[in-house]
PDB file of N, CA and C in Angstrom:
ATOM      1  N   UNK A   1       4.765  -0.347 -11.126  1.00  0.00           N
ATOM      2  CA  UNK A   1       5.571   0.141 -12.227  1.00  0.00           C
ATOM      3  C   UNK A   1       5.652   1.651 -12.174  1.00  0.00           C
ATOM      4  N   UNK A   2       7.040   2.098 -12.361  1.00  0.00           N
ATOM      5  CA  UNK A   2       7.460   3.592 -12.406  1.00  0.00           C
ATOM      6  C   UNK A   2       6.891   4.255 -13.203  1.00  0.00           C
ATOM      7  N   UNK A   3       6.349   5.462 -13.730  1.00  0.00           N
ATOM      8  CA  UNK A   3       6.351   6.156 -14.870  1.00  0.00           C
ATOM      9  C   UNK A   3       7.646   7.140 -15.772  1.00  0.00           C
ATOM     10  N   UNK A   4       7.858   7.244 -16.494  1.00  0.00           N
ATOM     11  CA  UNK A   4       8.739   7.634 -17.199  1.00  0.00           C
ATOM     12  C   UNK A   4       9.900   8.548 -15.787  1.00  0.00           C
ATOM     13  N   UNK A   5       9.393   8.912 -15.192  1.00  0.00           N
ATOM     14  CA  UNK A   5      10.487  10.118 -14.241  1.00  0.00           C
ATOM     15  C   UNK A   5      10.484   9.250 -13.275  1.00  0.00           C
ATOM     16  N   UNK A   6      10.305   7.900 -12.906  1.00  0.00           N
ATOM     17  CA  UNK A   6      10.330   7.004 -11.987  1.00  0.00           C
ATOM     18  C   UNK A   6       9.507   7.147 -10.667  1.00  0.00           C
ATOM     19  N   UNK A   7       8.680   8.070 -10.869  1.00  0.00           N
ATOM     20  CA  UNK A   7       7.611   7.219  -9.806  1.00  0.00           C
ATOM     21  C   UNK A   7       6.348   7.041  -9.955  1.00  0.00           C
ATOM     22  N   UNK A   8       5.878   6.477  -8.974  1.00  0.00           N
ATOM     23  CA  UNK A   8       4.987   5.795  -8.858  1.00  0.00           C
ATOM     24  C   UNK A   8       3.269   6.351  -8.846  1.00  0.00           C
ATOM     25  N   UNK A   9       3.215   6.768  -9.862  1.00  0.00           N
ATOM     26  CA  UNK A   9       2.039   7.883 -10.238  1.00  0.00           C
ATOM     27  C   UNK A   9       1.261   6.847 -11.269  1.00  0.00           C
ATOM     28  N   UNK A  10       1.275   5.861 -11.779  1.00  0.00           N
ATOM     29  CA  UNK A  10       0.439   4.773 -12.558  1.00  0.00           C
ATOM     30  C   UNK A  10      -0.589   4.134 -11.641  1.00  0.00           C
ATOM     31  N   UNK A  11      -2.026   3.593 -12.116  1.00  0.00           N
ATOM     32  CA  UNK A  11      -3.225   3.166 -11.100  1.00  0.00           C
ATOM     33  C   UNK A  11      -2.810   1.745 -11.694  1.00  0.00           C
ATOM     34  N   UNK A  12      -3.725   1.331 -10.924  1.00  0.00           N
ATOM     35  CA  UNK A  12      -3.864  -0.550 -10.649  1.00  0.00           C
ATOM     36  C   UNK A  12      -3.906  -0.984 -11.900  1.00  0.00           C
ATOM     37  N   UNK A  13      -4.926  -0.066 -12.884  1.00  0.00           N
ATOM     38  CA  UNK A  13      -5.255  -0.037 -14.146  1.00  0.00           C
ATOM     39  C   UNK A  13      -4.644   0.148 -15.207  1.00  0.00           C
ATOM     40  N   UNK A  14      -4.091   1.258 -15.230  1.00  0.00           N
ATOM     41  CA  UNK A  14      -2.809   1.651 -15.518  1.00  0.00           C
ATOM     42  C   UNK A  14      -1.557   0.397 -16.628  1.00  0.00           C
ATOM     43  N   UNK A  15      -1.386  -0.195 -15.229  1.00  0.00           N
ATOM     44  CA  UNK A  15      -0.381  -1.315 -15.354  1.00  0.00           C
ATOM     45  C   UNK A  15      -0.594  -2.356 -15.447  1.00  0.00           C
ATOM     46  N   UNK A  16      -1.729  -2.716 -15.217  1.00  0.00           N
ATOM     47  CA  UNK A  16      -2.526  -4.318 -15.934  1.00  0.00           C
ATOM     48  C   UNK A  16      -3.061  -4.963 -14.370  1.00  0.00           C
ATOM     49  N   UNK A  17      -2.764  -4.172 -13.202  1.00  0.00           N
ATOM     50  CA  UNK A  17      -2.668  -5.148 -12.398  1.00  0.00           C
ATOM     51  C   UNK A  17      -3.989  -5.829 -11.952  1.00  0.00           C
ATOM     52  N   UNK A  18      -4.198  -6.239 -10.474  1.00  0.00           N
ATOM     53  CA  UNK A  18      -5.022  -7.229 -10.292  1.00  0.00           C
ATOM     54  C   UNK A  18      -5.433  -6.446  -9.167  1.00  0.00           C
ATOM     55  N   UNK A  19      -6.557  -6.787  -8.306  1.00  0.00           N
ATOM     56  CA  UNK A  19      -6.715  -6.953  -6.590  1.00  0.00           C
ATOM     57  C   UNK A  19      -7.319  -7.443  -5.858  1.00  0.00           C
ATOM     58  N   UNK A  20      -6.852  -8.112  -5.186  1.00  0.00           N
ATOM     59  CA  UNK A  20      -7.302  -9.453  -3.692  1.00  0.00           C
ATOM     60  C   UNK A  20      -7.901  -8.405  -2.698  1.00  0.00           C
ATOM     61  N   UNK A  21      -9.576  -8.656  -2.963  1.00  0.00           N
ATOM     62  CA  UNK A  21      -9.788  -7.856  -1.505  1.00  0.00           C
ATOM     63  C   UNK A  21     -10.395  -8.468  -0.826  1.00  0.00           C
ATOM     64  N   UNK A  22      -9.524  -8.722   0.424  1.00  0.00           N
ATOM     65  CA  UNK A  22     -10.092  -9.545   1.285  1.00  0.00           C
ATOM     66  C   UNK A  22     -11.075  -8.804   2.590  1.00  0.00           C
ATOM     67  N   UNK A  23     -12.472  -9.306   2.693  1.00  0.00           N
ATOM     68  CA  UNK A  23     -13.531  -8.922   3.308  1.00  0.00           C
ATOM     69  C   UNK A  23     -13.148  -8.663   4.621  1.00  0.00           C
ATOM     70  N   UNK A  24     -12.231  -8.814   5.415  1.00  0.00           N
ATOM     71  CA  UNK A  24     -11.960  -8.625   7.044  1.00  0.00           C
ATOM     72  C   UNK A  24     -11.906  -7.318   7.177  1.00  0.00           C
ATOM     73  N   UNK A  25     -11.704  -6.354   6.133  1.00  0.00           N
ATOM     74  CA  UNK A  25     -11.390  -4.844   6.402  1.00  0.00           C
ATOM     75  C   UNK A  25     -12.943  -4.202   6.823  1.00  0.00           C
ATOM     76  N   UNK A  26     -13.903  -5.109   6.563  1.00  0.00           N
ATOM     77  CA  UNK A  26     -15.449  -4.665   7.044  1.00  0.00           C
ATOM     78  C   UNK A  26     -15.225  -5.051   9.071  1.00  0.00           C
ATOM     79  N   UNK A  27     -14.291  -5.328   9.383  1.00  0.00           N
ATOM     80  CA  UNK A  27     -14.426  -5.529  10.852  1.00  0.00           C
ATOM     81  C   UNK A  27     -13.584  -4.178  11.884  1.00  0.00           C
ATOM     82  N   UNK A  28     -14.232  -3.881  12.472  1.00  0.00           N
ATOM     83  CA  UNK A  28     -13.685  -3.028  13.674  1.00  0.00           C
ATOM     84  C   UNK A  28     -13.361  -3.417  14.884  1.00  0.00           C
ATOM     85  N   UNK A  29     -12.568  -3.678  15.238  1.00  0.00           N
ATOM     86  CA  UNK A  29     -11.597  -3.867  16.912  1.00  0.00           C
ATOM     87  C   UNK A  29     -11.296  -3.130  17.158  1.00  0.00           C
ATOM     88  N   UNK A  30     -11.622  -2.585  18.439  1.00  0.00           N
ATOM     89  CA  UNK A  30     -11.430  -1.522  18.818  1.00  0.00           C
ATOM     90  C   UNK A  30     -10.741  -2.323  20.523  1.00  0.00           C
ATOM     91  N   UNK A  31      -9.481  -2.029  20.126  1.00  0.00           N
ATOM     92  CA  UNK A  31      -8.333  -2.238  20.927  1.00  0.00           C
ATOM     93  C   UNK A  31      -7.886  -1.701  22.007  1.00  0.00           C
ATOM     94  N   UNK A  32      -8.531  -0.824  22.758  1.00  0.00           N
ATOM     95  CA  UNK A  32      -7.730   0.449  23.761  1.00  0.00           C
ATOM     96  C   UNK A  32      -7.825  -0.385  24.816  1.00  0.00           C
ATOM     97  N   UNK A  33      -8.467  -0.959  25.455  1.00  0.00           N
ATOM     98  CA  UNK A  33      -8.827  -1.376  26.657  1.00  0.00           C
ATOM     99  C   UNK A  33      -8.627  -2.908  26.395  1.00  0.00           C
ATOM    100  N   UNK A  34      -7.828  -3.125  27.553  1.00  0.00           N
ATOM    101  CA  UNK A  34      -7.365  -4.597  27.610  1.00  0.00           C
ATOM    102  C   UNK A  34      -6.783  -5.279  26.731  1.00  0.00           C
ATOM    103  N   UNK A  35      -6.477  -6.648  26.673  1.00  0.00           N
ATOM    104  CA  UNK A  35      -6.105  -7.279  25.539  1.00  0.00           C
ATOM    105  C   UNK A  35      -7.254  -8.432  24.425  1.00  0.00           C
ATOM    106  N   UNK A  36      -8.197  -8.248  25.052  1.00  0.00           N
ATOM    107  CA  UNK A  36      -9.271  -8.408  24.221  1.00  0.00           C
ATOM    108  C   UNK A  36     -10.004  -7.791  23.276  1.00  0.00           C
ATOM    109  N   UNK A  37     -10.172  -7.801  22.150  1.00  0.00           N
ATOM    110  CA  UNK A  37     -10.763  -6.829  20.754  1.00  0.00           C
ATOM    111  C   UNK A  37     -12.410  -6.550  20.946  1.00  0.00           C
ATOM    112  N   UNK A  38     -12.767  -5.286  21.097  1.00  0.00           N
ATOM    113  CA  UNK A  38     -14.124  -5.429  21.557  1.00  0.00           C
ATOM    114  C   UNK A  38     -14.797  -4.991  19.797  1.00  0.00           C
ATOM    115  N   UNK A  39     -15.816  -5.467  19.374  1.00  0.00           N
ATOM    116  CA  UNK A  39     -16.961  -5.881  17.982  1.00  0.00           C
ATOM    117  C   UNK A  39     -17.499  -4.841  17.746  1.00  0.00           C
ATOM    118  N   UNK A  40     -17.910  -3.883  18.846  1.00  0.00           N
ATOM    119  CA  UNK A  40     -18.990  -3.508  19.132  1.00  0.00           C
ATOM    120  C   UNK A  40     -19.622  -2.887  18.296  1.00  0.00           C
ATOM    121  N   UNK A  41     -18.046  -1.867  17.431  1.00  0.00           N
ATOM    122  CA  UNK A  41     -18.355  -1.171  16.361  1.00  0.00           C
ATOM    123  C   UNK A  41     -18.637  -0.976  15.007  1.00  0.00           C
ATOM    124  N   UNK A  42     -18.430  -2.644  15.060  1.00  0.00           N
ATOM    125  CA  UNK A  42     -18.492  -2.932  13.390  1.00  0.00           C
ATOM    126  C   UNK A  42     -19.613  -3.370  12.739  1.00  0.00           C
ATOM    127  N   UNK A  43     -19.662  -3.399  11.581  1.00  0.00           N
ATOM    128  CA  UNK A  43     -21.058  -3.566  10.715  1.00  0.00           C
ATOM    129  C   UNK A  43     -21.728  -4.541  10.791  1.00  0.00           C
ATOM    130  N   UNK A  44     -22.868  -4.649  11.093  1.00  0.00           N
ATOM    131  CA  UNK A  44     -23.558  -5.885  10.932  1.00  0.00           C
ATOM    132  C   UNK A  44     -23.569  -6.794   9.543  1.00  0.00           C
ATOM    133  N   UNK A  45     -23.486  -7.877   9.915  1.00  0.00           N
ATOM    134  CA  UNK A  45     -22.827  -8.915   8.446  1.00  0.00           C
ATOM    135  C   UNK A  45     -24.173  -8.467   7.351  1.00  0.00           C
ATOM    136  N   UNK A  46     -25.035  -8.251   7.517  1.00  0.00           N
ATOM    137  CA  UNK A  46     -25.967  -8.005   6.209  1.00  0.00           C
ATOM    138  C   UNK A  46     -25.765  -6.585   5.779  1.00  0.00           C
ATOM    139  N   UNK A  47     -24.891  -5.461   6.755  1.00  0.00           N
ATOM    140  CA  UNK A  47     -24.319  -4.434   6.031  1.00  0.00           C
ATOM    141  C   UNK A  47     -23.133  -4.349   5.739  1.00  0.00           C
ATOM    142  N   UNK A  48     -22.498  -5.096   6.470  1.00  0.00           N
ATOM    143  CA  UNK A  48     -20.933  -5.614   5.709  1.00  0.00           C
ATOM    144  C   UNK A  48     -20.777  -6.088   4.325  1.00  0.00           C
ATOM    145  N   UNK A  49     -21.843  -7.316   4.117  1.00  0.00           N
ATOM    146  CA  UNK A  49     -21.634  -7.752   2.786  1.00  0.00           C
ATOM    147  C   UNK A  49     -22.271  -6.986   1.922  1.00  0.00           C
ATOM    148  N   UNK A  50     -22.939  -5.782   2.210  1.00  0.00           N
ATOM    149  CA  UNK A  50     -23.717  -4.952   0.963  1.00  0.00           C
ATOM    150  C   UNK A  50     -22.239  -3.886   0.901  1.00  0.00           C
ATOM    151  N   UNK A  51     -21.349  -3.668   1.943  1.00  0.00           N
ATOM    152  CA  UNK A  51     -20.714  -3.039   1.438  1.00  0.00           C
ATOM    153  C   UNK A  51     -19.511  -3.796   1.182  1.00  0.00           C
ATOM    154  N   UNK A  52     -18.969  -4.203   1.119  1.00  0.00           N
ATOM    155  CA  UNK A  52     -18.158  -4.717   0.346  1.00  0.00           C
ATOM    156  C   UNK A  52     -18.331  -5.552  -0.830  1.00  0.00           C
ATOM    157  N   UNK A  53     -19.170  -5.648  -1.316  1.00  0.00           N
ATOM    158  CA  UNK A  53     -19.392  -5.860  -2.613  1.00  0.00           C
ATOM    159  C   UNK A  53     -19.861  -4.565  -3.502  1.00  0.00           C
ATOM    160  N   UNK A  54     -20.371  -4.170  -2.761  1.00  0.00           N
ATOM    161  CA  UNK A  54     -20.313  -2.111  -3.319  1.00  0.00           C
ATOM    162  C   UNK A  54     -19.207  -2.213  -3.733  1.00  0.00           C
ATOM    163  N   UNK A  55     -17.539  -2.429  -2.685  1.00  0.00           N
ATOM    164  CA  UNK A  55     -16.579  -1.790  -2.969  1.00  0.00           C
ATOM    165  C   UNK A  55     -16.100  -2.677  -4.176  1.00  0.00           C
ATOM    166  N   UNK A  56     -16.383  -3.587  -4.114  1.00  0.00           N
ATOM    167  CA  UNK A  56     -15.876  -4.409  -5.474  1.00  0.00           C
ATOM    168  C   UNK A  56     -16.519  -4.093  -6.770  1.00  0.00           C
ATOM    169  N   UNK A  57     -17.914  -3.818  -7.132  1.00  0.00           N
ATOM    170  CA  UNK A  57     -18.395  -3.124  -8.141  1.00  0.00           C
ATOM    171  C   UNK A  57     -17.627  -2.263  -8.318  1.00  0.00           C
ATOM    172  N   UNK A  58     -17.363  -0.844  -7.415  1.00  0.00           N
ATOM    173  CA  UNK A  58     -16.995  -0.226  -7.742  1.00  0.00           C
ATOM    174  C   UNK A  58     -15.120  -0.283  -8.591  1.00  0.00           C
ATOM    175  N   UNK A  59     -15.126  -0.671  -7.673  1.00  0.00           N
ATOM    176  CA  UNK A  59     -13.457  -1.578  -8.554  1.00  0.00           C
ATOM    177  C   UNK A  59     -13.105  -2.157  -9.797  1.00  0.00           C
ATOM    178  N   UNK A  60     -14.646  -2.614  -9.788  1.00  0.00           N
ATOM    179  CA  UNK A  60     -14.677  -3.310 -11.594  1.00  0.00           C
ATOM    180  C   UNK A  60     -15.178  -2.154 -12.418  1.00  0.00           C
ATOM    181  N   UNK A  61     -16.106  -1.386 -12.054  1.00  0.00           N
ATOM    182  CA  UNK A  61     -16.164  -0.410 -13.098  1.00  0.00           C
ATOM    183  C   UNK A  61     -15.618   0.575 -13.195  1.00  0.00           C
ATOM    184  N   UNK A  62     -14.656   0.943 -12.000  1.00  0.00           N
ATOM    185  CA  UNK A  62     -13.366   1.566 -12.712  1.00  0.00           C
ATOM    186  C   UNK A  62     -12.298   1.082 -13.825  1.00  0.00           C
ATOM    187  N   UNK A  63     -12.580  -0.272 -13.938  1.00  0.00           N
ATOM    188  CA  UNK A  63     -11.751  -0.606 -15.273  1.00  0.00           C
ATOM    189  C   UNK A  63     -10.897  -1.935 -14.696  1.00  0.00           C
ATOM    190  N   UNK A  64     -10.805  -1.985 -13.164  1.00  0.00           N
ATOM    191  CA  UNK A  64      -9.748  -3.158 -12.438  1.00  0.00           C
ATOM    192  C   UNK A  64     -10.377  -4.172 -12.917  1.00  0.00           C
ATOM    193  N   UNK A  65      -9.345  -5.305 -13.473  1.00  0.00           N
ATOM    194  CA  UNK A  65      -9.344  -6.658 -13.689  1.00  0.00           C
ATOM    195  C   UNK A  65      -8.481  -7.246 -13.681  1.00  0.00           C
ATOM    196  N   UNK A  66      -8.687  -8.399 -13.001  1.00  0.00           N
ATOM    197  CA  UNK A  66      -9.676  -8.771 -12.171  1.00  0.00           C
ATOM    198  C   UNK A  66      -9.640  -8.767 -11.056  1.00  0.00           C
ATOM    199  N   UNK A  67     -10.563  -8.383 -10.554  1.00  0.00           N
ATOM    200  CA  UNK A  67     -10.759  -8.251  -8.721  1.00  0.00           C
ATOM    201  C   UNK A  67     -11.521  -9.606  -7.815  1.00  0.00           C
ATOM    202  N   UNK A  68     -10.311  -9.959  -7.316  1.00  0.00           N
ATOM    203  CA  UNK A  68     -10.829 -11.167  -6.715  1.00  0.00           C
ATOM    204  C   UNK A  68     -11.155 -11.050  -5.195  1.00  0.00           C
ATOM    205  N   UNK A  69     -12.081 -11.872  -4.560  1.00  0.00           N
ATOM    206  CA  UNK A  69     -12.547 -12.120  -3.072  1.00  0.00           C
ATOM    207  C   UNK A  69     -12.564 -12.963  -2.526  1.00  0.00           C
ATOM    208  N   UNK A  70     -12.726 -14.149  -3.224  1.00  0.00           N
ATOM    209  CA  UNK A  70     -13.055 -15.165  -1.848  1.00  0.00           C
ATOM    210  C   UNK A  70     -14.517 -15.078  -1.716  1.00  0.00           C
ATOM    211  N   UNK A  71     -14.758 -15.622  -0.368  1.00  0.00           N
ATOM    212  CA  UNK A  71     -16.490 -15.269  -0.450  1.00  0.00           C
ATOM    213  C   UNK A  71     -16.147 -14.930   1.246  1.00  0.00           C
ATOM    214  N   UNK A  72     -17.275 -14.227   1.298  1.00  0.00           N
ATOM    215  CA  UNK A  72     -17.090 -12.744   2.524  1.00  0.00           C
ATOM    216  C   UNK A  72     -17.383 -13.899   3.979  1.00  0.00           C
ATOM    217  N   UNK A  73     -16.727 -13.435   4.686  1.00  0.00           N
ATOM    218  CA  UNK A  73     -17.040 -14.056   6.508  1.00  0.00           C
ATOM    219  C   UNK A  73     -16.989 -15.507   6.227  1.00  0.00           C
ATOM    220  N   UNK A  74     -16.548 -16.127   5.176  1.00  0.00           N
ATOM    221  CA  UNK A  74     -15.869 -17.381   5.521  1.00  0.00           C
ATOM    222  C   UNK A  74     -14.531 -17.385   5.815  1.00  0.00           C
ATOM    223  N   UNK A  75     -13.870 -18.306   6.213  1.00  0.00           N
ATOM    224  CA  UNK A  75     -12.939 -18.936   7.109  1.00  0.00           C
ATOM    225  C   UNK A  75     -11.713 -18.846   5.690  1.00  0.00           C
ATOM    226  N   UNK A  76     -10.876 -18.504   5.423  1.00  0.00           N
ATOM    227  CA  UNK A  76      -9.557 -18.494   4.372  1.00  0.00           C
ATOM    228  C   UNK A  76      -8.282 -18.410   4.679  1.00  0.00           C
ATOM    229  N   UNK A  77      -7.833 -18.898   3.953  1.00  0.00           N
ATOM    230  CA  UNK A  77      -5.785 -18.558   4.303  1.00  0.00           C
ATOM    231  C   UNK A  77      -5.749 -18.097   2.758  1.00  0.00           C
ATOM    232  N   UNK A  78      -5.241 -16.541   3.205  1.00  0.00           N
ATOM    233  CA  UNK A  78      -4.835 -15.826   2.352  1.00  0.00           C
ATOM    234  C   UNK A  78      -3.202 -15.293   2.526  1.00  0.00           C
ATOM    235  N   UNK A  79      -2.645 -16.035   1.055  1.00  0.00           N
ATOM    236  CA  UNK A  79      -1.397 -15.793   0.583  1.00  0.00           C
ATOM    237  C   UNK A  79      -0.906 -15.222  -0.532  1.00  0.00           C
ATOM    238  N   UNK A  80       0.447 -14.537  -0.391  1.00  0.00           N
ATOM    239  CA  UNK A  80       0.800 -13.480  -1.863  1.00  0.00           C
ATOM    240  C   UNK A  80       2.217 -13.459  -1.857  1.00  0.00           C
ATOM    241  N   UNK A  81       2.273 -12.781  -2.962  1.00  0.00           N
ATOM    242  CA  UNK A  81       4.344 -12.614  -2.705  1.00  0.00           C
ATOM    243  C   UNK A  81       3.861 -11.252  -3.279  1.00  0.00           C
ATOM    244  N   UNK A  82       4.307 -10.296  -2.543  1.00  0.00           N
ATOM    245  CA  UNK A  82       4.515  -9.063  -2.373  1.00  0.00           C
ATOM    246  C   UNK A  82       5.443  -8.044  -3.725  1.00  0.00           C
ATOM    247  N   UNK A  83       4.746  -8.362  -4.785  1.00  0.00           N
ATOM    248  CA  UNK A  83       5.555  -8.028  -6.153  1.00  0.00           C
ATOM    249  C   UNK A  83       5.886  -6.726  -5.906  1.00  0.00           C
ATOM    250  N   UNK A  84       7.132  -5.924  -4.843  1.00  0.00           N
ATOM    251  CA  UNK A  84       7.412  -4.363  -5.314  1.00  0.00           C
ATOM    252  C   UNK A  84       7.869  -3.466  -3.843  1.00  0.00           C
ATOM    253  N   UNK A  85       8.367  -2.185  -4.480  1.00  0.00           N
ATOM    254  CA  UNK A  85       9.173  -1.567  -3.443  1.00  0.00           C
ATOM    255  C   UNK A  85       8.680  -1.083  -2.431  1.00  0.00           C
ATOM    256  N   UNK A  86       7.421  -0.882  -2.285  1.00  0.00           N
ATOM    257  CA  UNK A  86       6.751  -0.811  -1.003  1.00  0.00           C
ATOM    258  C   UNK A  86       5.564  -1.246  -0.395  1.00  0.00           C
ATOM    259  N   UNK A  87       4.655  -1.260   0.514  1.00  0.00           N
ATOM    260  CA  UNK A  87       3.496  -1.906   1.263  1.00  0.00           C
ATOM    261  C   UNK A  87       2.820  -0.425   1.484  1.00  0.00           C
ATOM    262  N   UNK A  88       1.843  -0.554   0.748  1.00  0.00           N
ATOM    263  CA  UNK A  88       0.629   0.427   1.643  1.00  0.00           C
ATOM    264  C   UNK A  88      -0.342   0.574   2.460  1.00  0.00           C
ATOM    265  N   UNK A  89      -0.352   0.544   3.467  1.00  0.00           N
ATOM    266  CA  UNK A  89      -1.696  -0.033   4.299  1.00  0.00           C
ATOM    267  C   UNK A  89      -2.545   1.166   4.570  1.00  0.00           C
ATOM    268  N   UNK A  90      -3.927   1.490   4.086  1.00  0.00           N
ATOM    269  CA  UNK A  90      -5.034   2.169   3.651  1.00  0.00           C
ATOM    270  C   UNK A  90      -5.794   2.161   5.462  1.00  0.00           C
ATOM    271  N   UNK A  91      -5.382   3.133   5.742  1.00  0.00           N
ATOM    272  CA  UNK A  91      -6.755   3.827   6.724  1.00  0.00           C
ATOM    273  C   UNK A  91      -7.680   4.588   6.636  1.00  0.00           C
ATOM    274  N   UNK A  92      -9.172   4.525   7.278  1.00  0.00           N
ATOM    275  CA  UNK A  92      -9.807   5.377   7.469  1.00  0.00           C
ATOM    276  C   UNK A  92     -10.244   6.292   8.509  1.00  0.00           C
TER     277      UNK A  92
END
């Protein structure tokens, strides 16, 4: 949702909304070499799931509700309809 001068300067919170965070963003592939995804770099699952549930605390006590997951490194089909004028995809 726009704010009065039409853009997009309102938080998640803001506007009532919701957020699906799905746990795969704890994985690193590191892609350069070949066509196989090498692991090597990513978190070990007992520090994966401490952090991503960090990141979800933190989500709820900023005020987001409700923040949904799933449950972490299980197997899911995750689906949405894309309510809005653009896609943001978050790097670090």
């Amino acid at each position: 949702m726009s704010d009065d001068e039409g853009k997009m300067n309102r938080s998640v919170r803001e506007v009532g909304g919701a957020i699906l965070a799905v746990s795969q963003f704890t994985l690193l592939a590191d892609t350069r070499k070949g066509k196989r995804p090498s692991f090597v770099g990513a978190a070990p699952p007992e520090e994966a799931t401490r952090l991503f549930d960090h990141f979800c605390e933190r989500l709820r006590a900023a005020g987001v509700h409700p923040v949904e997951t799933g449950r972490f490194g299980a197997m899911m089909d995750v689906s949405l309809v894309n309510d809005g004028p653009v896609t943001i995809l978050l790097e670090r």
